[in-house]
C-alpha atoms as a PDB file:
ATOM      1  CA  UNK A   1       0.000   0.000   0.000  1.00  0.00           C
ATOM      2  CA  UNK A   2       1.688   3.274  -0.904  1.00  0.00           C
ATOM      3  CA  UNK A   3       2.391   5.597   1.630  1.00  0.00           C
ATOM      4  CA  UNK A   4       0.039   9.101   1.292  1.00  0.00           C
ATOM      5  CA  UNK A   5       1.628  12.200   0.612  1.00  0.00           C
ATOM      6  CA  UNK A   6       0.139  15.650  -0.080  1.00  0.00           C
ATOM      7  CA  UNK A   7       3.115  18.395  -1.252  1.00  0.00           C
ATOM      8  CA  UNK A   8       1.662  20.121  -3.926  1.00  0.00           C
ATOM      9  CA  UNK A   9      -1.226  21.962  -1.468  1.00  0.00           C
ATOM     10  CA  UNK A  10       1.582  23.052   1.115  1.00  0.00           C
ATOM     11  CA  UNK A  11       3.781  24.336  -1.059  1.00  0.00           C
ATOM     12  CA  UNK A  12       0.890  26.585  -2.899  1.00  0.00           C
ATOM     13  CA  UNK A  13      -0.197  27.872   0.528  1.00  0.00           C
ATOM     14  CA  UNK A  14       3.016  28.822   1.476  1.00  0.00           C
ATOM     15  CA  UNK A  15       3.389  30.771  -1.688  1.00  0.00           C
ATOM     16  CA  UNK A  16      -0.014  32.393  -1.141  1.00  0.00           C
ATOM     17  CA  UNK A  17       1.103  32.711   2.520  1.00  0.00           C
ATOM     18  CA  UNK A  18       4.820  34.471   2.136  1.00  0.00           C
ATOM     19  CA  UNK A  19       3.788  36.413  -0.913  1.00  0.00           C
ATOM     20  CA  UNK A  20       0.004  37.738  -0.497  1.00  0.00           C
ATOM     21  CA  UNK A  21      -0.401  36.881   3.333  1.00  0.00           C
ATOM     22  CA  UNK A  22       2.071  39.032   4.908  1.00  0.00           C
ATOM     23  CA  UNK A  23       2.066  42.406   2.618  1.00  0.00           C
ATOM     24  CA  UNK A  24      -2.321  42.197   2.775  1.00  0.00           C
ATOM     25  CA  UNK A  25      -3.585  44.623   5.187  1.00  0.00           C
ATOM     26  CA  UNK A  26      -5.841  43.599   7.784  1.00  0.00           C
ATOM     27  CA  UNK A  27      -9.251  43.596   7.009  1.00  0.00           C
ATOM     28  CA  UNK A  28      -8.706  44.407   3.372  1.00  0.00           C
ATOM     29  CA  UNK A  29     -10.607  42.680   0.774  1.00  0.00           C
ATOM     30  CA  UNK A  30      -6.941  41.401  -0.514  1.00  0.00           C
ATOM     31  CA  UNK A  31      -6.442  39.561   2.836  1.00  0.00           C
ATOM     32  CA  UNK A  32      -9.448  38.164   2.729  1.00  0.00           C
ATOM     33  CA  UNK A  33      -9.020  36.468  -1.047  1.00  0.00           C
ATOM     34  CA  UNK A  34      -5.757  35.311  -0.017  1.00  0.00           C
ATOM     35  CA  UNK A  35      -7.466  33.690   3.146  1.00  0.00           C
ATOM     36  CA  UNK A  36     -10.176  32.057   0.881  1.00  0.00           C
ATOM     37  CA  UNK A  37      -7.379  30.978  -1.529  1.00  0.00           C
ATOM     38  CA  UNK A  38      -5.786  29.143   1.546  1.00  0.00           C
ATOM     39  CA  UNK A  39      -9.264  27.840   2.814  1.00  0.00           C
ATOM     40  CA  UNK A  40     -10.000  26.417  -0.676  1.00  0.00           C
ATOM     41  CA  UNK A  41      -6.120  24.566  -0.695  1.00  0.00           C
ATOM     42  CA  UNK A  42      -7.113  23.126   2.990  1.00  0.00           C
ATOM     43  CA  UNK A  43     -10.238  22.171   1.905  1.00  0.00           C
ATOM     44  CA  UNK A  44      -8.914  20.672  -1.209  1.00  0.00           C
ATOM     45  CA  UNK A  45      -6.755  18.267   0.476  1.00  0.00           C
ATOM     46  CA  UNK A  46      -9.034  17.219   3.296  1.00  0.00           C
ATOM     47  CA  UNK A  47     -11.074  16.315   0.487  1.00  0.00           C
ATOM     48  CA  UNK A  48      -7.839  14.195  -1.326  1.00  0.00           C
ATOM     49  CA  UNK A  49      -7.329  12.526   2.032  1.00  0.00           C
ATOM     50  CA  UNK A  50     -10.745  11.392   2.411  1.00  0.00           C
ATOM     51  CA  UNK A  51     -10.903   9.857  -1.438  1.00  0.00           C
ATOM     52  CA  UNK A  52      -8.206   7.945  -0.272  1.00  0.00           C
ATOM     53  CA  UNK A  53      -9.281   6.803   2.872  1.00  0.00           C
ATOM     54  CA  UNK A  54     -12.361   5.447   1.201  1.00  0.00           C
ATOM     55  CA  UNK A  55     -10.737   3.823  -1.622  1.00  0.00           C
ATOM     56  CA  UNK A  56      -8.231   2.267   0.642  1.00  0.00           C
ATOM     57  CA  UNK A  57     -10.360   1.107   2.871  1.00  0.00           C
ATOM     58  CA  UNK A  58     -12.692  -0.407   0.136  1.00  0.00           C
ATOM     59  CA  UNK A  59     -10.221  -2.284  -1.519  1.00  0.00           C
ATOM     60  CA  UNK A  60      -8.700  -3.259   1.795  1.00  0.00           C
ATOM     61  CA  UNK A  61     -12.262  -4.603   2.933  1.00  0.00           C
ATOM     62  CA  UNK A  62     -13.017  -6.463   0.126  1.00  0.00           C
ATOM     63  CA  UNK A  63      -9.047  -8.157  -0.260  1.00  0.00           C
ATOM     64  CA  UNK A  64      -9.072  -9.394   2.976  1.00  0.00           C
ATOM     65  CA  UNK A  65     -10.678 -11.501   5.604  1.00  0.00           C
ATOM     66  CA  UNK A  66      -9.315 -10.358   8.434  1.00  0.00           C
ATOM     67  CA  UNK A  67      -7.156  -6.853   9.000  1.00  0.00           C
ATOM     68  CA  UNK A  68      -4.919  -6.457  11.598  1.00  0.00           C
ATOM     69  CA  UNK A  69      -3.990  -2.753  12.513  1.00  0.00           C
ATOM     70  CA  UNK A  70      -1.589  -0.921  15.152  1.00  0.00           C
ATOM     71  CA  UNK A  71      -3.625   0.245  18.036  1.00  0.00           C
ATOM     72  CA  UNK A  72      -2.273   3.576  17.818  1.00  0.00           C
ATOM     73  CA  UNK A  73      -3.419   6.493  20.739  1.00  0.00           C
ATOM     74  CA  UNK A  74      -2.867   9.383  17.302  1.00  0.00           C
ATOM     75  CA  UNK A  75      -4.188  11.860  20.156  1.00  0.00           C
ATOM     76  CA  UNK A  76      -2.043  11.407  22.358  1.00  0.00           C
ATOM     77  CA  UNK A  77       1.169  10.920  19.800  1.00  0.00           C
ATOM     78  CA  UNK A  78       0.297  14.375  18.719  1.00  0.00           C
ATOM     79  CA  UNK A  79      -0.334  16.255  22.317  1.00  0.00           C
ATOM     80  CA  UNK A  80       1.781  19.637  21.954  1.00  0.00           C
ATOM     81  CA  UNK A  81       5.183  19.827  23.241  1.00  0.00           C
ATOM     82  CA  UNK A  82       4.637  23.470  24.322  1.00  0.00           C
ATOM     83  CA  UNK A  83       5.202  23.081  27.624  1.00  0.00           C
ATOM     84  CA  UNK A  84       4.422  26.000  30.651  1.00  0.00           C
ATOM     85  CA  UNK A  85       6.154  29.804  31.047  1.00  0.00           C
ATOM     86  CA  UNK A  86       7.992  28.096  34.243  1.00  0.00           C
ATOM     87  CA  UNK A  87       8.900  25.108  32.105  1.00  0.00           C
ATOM     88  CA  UNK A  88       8.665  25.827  28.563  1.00  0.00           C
ATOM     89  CA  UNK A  89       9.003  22.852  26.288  1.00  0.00           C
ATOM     90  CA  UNK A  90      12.238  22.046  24.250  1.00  0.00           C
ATOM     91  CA  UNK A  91      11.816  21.111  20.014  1.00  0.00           C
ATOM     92  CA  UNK A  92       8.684  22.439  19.801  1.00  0.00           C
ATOM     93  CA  UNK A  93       8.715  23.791  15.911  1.00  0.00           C
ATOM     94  CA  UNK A  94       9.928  19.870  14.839  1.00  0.00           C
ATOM     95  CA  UNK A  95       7.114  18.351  17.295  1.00  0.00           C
ATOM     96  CA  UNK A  96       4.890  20.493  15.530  1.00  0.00           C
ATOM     97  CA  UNK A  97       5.805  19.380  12.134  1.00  0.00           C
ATOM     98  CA  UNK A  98       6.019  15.807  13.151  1.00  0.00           C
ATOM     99  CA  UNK A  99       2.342  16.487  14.448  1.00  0.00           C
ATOM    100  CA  UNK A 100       1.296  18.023  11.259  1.00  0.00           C
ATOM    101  CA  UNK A 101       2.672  14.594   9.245  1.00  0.00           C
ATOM    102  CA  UNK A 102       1.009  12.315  11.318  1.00  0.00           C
ATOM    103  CA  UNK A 103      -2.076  13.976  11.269  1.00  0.00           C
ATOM    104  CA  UNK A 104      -2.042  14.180   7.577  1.00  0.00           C
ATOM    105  CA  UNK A 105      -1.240  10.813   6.747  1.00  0.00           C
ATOM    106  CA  UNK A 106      -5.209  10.327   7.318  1.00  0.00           C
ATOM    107  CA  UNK A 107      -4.619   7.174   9.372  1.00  0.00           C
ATOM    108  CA  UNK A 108      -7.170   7.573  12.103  1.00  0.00           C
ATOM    109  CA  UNK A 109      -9.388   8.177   8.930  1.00  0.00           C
ATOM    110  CA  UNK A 110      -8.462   4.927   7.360  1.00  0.00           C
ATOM    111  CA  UNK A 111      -8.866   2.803  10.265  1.00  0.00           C
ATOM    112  CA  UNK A 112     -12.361   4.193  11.364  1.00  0.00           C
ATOM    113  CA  UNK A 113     -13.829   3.973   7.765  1.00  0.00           C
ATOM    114  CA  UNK A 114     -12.001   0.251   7.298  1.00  0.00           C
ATOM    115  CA  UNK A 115     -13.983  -0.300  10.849  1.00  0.00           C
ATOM    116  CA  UNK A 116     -17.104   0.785   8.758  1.00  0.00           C
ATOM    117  CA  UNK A 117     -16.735  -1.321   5.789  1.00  0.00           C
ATOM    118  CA  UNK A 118     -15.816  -4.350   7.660  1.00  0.00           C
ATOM    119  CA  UNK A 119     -17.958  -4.638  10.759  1.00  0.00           C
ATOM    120  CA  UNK A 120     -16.117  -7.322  12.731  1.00  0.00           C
ATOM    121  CA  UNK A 121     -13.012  -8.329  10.863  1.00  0.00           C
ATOM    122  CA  UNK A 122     -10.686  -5.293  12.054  1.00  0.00           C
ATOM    123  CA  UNK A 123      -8.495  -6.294  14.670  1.00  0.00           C
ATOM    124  CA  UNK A 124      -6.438  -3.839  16.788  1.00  0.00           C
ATOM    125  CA  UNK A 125      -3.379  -5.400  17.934  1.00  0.00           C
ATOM    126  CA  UNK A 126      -0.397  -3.185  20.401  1.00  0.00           C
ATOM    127  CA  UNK A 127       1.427  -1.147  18.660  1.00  0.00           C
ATOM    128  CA  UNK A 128       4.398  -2.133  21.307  1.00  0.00           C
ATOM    129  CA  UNK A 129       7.299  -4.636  19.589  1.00  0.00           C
ATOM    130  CA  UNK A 130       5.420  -6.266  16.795  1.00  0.00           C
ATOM    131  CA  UNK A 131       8.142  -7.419  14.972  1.00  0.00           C
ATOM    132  CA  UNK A 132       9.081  -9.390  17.474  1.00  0.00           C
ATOM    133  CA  UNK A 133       5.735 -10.678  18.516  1.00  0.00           C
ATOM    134  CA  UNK A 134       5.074 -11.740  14.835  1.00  0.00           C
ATOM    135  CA  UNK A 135       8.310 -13.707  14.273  1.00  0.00           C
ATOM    136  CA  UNK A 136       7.189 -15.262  17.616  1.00  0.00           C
ATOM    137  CA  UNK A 137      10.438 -14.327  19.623  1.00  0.00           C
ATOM    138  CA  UNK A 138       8.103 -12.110  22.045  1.00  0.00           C
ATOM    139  CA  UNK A 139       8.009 -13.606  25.210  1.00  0.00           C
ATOM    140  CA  UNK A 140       6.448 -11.376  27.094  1.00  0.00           C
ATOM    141  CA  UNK A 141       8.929  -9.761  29.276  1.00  0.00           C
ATOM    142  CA  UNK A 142      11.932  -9.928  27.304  1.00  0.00           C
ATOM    143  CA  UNK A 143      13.107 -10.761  23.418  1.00  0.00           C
ATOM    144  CA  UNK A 144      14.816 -14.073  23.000  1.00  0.00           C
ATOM    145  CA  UNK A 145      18.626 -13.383  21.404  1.00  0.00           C
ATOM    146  CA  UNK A 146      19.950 -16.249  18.966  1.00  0.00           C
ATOM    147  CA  UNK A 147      23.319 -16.711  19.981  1.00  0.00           C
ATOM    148  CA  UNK A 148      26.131 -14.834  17.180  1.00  0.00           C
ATOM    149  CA  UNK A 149      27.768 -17.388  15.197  1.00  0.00           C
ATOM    150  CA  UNK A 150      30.967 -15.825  14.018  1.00  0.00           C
ATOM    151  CA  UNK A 151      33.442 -14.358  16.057  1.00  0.00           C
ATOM    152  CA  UNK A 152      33.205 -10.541  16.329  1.00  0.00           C
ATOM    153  CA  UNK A 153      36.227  -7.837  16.913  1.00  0.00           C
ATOM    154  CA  UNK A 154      36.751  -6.913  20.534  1.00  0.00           C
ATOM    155  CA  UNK A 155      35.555  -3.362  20.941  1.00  0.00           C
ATOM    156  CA  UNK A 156      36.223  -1.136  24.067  1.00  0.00           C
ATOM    157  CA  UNK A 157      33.830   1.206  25.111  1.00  0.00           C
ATOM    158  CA  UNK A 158      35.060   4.531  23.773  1.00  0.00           C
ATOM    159  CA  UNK A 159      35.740   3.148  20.216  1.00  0.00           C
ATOM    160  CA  UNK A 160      33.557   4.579  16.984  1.00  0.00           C
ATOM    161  CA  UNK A 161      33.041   1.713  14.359  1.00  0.00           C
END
């Protein structure tokens, strides 16, 4: 399944943005075309995001019996690093752009609409280690190491490889 990606709606805003936005005055009639222009870009991908929810989801539905999905808490992954004034929050600009990726990758939209289309055959799993549960070294507590067959170089702890 490929991954979504919107970049042609970002990058048009943020023309419309740095060269309309900032030079409008407020409460012009320029500043507010620019402002519908942007509206109409948002609006424009919200709509692209939902087409491909539902098409995913469709084709996903009607593929397979049963679909297995990461149990993912997307509000809580994208709760703002801001912090307080007493204890402000550190890498808060690349929080917020991480935020703005997952939130339009649409996933949360996927998985409720594939929870539509097929009632009873969605099945959330943890999103914790599942590469290890599915090649069934997951024990629970700890991962089971297969022990290394070849000798290996002895390395000291301050040395860069």
């Amino acid at each position: 399944m490929p991954r979504y990606r919107l970049i042609p709606a970002p990058a048009q805003e943020a023309v419309l943005r740095d060269h309309c936005g900032h030079r409008a005055k407020r409460g012009s009639n320029h500043r507010g075309r620019v402002k519908d222009a942007i509206a109409r870009l948002r609006a424009r991908e919200t709509g692209r995001r939902k087409d491909w929810a539902d098409k995913t989801s469709t084709d996903l539905a009607r593929r397979f019996d049963l679909i297995r999905v990461e149990n993912l808490q997307i509000g809580t992954m994208t709760r703002s690093a801001k912090g307080t004034r007493g204890n402000p929050g550190r890498n808060v600009r690349a929080k917020a752009g991480l935020n703005r990726g997952i939130l339009a990758s649409g996933r949360g939209l996927l998985v409720r609409r594939l929870a539509d289309k097929a009632p009873g055959r969605v099945e959330k799993v943890k999103p914790h280690y599942p590469s290890q549960r599915r090649a069934g070294r997951w024990t629970g507590a700890r991962v089971r190491a297969k022990p290394c067959s070849g000798a290996l170089p002895a390395v000291s702890p301050g040395t860069r490889m």
